[in-house]
Protein backbone atom coordinates (compact mmCIF):
# COMPACT_ATOMS: atom_id res chain seq x y z
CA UNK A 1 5.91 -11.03 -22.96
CA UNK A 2 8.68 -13.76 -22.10
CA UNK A 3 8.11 -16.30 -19.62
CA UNK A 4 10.93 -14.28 -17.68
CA UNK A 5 9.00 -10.87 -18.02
CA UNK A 6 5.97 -12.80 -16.58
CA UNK A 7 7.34 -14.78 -13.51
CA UNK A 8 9.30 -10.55 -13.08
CA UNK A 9 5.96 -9.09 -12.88
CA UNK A 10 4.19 -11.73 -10.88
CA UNK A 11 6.96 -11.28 -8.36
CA UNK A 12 6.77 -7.53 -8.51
CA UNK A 13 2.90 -7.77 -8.08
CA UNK A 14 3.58 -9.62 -5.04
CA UNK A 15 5.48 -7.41 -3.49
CA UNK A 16 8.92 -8.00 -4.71
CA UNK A 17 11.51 -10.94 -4.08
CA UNK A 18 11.88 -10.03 -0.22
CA UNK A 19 8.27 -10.09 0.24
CA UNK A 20 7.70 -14.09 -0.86
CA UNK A 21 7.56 -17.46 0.80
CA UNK A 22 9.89 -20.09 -0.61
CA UNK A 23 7.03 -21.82 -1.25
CA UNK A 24 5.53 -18.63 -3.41
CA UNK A 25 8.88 -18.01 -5.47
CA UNK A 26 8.41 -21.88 -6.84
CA UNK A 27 5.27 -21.18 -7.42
CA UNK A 28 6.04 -18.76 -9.62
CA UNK A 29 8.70 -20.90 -11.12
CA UNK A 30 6.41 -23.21 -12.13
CA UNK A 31 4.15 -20.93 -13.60
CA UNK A 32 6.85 -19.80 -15.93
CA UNK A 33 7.68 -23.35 -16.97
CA UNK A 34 3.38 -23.43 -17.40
CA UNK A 35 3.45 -20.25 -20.00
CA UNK A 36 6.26 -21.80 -22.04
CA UNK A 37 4.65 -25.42 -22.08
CA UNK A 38 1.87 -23.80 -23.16
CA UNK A 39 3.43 -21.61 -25.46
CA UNK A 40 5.04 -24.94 -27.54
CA UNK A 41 1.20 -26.43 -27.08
CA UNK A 42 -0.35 -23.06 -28.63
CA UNK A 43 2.32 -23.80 -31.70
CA UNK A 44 1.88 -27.20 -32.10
CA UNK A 45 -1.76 -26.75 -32.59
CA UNK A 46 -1.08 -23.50 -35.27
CA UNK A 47 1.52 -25.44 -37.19
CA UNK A 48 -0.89 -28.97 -36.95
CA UNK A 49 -4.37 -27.85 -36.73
CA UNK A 50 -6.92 -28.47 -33.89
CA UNK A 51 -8.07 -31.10 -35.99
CA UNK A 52 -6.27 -34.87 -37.10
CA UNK A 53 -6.85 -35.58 -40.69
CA UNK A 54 -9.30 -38.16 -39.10
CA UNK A 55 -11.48 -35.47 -37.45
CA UNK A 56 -10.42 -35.93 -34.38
CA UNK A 57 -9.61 -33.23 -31.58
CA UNK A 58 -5.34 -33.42 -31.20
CA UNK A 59 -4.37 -34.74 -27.73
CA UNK A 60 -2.38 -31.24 -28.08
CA UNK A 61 -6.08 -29.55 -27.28
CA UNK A 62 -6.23 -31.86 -24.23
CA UNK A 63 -3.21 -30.92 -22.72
CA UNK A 64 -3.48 -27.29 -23.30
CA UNK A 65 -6.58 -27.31 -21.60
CA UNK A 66 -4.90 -29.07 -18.98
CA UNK A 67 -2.19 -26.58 -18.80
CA UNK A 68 -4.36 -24.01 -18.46
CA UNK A 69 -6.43 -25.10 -15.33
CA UNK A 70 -3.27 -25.64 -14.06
CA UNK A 71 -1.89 -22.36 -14.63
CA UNK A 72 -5.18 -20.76 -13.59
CA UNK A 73 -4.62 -22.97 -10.19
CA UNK A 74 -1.05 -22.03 -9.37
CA UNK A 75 -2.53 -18.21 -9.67
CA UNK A 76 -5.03 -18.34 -7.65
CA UNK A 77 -2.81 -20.01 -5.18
CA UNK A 78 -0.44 -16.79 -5.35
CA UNK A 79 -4.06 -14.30 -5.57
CA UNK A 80 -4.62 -12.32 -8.36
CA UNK A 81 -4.56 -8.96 -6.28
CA UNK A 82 -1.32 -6.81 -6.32
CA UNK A 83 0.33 -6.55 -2.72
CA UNK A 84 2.02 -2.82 -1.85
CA UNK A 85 5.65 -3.01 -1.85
CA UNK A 86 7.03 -2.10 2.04
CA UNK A 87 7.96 0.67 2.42
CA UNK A 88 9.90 2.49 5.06
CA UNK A 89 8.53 4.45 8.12
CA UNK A 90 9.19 8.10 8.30
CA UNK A 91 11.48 7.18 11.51
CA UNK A 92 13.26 4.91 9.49
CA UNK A 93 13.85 7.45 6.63
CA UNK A 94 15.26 10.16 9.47
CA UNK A 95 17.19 7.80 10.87
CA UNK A 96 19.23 7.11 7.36
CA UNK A 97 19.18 10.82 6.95
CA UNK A 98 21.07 11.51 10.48
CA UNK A 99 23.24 8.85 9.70
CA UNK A 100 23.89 10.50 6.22
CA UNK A 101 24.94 13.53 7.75
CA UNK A 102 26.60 12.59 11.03
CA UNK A 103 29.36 9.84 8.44
């Protein structure tokens, strides 16, 4: 999954564009910039190691873990449960029908 396919099912979890705060739809944002920062972090550590060839733990590991909490903050921020899309009212739904029919 791209960081695009994750910040377009966040938003659809949510409720859908129309249904979010400003504040949410940066929020979301950011968590896209978070999955492809940790994305190059993830890589860095498969091409490197986990390890420095003086058996240290990579600063890499650091900010990965870093990343994450952060990541895992922004979420719960926006919840973690889906939110039902709106839907229209059956009144609304006749209404656009006699419209329909009387244009």
């Amino acid at each position: 999954m791209t960081a695009d396919e994750l910040m377009a099912g966040i938003v659809s979890d949510l409720g859908g564009e129309s249904e979010l705060s400003t504040l949410e739809r940066s929020y979301v944002r950011k968590i896209g910039d978070l999955e492809i920062t940790l994305r190059l972090l993830t890589s860095a550590i498969a091409r490197d190691g986990l390890i420095t060839p003086g058996g240290k733990v990579r600063d890499t590991f650091q900010a990965l873990l870093a990343g994450v909490a952060r990541f895992d903050g922004l979420a719960q921020r926006l919840g973690l449960k889906r939110r039902p899309k709106p839907t229209a009212s059956l009144a609304d739904v006749l209404a656009a029908h006699e419209d329909d029919a009387n244009a």
